[in-house]
C-alpha atoms as a PDB file:
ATOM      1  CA  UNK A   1    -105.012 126.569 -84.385  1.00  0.00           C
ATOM      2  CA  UNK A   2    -106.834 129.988 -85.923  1.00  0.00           C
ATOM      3  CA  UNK A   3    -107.754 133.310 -84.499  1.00  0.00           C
ATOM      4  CA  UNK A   4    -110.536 134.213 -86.617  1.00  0.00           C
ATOM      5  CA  UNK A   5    -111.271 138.002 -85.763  1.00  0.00           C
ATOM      6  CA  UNK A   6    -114.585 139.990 -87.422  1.00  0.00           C
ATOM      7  CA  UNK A   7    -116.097 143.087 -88.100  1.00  0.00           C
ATOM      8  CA  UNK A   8    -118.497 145.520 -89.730  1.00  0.00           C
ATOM      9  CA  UNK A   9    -121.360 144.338 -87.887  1.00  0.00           C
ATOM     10  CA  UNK A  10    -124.070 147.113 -86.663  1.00  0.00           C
ATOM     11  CA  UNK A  11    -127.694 148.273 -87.374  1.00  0.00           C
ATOM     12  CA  UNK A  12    -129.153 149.904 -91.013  1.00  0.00           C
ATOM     13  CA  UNK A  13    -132.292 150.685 -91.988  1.00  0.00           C
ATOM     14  CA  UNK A  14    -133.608 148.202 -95.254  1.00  0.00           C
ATOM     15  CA  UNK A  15    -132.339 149.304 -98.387  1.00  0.00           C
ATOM     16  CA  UNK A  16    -128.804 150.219 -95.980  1.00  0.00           C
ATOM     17  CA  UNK A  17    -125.606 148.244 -97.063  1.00  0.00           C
ATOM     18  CA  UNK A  18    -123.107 146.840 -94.655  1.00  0.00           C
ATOM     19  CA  UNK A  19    -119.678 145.088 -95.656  1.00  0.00           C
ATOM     20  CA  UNK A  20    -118.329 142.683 -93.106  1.00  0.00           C
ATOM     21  CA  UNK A  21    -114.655 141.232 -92.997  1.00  0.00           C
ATOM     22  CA  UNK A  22    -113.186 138.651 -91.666  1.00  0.00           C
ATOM     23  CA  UNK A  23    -109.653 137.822 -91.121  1.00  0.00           C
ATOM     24  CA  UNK A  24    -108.420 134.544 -90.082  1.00  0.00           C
ATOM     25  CA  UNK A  25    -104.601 133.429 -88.645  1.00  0.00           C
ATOM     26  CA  UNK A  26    -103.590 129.834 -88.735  1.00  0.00           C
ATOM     27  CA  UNK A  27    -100.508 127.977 -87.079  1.00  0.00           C
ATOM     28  CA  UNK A  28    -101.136 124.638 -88.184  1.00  0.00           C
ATOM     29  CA  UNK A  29    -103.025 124.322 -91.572  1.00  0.00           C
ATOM     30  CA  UNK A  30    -103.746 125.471 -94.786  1.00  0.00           C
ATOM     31  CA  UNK A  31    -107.003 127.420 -95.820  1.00  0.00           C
ATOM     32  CA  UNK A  32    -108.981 126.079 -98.638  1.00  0.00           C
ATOM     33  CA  UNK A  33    -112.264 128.546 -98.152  1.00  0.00           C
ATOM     34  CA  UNK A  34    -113.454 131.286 -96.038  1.00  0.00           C
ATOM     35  CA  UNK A  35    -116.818 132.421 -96.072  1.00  0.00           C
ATOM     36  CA  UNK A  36    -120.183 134.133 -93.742  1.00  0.00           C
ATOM     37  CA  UNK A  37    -122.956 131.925 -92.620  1.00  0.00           C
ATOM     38  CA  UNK A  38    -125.793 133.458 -90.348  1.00  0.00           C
ATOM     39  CA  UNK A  39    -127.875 132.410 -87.448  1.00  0.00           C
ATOM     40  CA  UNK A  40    -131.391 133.231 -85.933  1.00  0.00           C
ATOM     41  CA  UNK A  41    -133.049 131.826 -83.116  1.00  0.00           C
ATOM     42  CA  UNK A  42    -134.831 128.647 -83.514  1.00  0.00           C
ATOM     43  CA  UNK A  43    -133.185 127.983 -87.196  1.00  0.00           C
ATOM     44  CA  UNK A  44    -130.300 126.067 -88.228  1.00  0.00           C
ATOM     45  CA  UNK A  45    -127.251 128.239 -89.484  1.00  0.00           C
ATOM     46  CA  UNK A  46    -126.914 128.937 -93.212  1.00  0.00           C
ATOM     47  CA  UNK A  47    -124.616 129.812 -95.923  1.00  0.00           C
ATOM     48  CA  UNK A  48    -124.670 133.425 -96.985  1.00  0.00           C
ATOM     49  CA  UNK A  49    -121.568 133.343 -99.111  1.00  0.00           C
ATOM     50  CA  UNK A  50    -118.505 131.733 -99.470  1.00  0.00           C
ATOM     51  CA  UNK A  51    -115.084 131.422-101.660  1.00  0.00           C
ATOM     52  CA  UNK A  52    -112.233 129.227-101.542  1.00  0.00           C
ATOM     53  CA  UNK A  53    -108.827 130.465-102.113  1.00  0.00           C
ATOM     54  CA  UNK A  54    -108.955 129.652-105.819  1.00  0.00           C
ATOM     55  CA  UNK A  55    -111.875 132.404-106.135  1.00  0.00           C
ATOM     56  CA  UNK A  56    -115.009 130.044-106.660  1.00  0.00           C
ATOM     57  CA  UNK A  57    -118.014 131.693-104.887  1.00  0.00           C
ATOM     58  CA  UNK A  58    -120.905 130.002-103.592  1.00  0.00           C
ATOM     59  CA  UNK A  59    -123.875 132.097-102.404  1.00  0.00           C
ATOM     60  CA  UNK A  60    -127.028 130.817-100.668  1.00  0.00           C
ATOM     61  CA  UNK A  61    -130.080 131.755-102.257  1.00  0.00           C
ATOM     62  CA  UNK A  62    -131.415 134.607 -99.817  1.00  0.00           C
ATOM     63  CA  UNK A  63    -127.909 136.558-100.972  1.00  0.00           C
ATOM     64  CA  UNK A  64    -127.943 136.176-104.508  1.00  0.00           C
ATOM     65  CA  UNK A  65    -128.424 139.504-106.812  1.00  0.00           C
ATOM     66  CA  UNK A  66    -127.681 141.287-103.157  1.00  0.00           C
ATOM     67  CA  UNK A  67    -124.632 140.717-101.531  1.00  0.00           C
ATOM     68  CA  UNK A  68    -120.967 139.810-102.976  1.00  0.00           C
ATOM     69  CA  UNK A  69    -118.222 138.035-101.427  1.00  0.00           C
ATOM     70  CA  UNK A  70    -114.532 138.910-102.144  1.00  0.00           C
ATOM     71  CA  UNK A  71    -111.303 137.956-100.573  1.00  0.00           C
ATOM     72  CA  UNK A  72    -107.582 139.120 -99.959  1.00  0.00           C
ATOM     73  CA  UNK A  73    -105.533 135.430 -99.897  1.00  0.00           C
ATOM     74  CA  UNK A  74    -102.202 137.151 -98.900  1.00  0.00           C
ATOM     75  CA  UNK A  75    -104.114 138.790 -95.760  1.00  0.00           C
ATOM     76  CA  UNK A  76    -106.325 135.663 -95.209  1.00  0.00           C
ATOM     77  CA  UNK A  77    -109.012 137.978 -95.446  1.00  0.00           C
ATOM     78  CA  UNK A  78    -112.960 137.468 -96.585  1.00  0.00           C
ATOM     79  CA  UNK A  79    -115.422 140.588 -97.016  1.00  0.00           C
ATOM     80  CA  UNK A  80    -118.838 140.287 -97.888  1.00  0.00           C
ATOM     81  CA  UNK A  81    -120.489 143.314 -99.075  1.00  0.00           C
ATOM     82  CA  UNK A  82    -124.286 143.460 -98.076  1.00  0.00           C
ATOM     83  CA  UNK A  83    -126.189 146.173-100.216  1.00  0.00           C
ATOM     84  CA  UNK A  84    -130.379 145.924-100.423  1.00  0.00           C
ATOM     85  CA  UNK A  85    -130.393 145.270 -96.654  1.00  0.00           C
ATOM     86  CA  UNK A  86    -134.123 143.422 -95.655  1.00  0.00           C
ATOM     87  CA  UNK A  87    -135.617 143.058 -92.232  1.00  0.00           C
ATOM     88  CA  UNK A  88    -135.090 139.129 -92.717  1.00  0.00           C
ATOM     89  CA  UNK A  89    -131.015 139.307 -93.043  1.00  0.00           C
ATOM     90  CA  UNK A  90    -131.226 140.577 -89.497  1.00  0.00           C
ATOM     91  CA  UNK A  91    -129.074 138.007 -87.469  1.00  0.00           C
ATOM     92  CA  UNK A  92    -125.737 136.683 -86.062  1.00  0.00           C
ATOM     93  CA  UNK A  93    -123.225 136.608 -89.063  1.00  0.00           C
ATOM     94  CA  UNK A  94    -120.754 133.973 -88.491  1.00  0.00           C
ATOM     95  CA  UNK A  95    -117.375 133.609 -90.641  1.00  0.00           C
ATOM     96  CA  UNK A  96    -116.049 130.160 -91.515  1.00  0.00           C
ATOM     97  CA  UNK A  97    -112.720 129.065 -92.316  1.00  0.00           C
ATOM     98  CA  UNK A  98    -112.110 125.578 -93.645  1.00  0.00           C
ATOM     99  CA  UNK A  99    -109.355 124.280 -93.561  1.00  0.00           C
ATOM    100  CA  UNK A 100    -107.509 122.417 -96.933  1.00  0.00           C
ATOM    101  CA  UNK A 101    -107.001 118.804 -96.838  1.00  0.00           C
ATOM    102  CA  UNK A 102    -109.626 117.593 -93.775  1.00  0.00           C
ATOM    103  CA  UNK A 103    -111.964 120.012 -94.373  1.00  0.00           C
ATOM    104  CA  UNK A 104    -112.812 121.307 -90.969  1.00  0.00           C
ATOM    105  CA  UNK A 105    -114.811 124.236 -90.653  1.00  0.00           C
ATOM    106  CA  UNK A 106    -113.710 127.135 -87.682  1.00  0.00           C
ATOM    107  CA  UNK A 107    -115.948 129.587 -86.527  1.00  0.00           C
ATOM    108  CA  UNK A 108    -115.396 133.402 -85.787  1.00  0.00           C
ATOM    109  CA  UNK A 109    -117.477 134.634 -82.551  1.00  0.00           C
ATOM    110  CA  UNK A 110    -119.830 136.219 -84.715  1.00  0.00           C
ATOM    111  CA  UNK A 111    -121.134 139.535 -85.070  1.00  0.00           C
ATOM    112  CA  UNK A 112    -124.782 141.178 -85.276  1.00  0.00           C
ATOM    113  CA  UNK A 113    -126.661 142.703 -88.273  1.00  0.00           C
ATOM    114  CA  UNK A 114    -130.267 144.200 -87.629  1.00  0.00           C
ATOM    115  CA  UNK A 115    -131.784 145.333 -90.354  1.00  0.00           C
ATOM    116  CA  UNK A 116    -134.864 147.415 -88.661  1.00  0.00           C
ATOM    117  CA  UNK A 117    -136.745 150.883 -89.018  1.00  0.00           C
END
């Protein structure tokens, strides 16, 4: 089982930054990656950033140049540090924890981001 608990949603103006964490809890497995995917209406959800506990980071192409992930193994912890906010990264920021071995993937609630003037 995991409790996956987020934060650091809210609204900025474009050009704002916002830095969302993520902190997961686990009974029953190890974690090989934890990571932020988003959501809109009508649109499949897709990676934003993610980084396994060895420290390789993958970013989708919408953050690259923008937004950096980083992570706290002993905590279990994933932040993702959004700077150059655009309209378009307004949506429902999901984090991800996948577990090692299997490879199942555990989502967090989510939390907003509206990027708007």
């Amino acid at each position: 089982q995991v409790q996956i608990v987020e934060s650091g949603g809210g609204s900025v103006q474009p050009g704002g930054s916002l830095r969302l964490s993520c902190a997961a809890s686990t009974s029953d497995f190890m974690i090989y990656a934890m990571g932020w995917y988003r959501q809109v209406p009508g649109k499949l959800r897709e990676l934003v950033a993610r980084i396994t506990t060895g420290g390789q980071t993958v970013y989708g192409d919408p953050a690259k140049g923008r937004f950096t992930i980083s992570s706290d193994n002993a905590k279990n912890t994933v932040y993702l540090q959004m700077n150059s906010l655009k309209p378009e990264d307004t949506a429902v920021y999901y984090c991800g924890v996948t577990e090692a071995g299997i490879g199942t993937l555990h989502w967090g609630q989510g939390t907003q981001v509206t990027v708007s003037s």
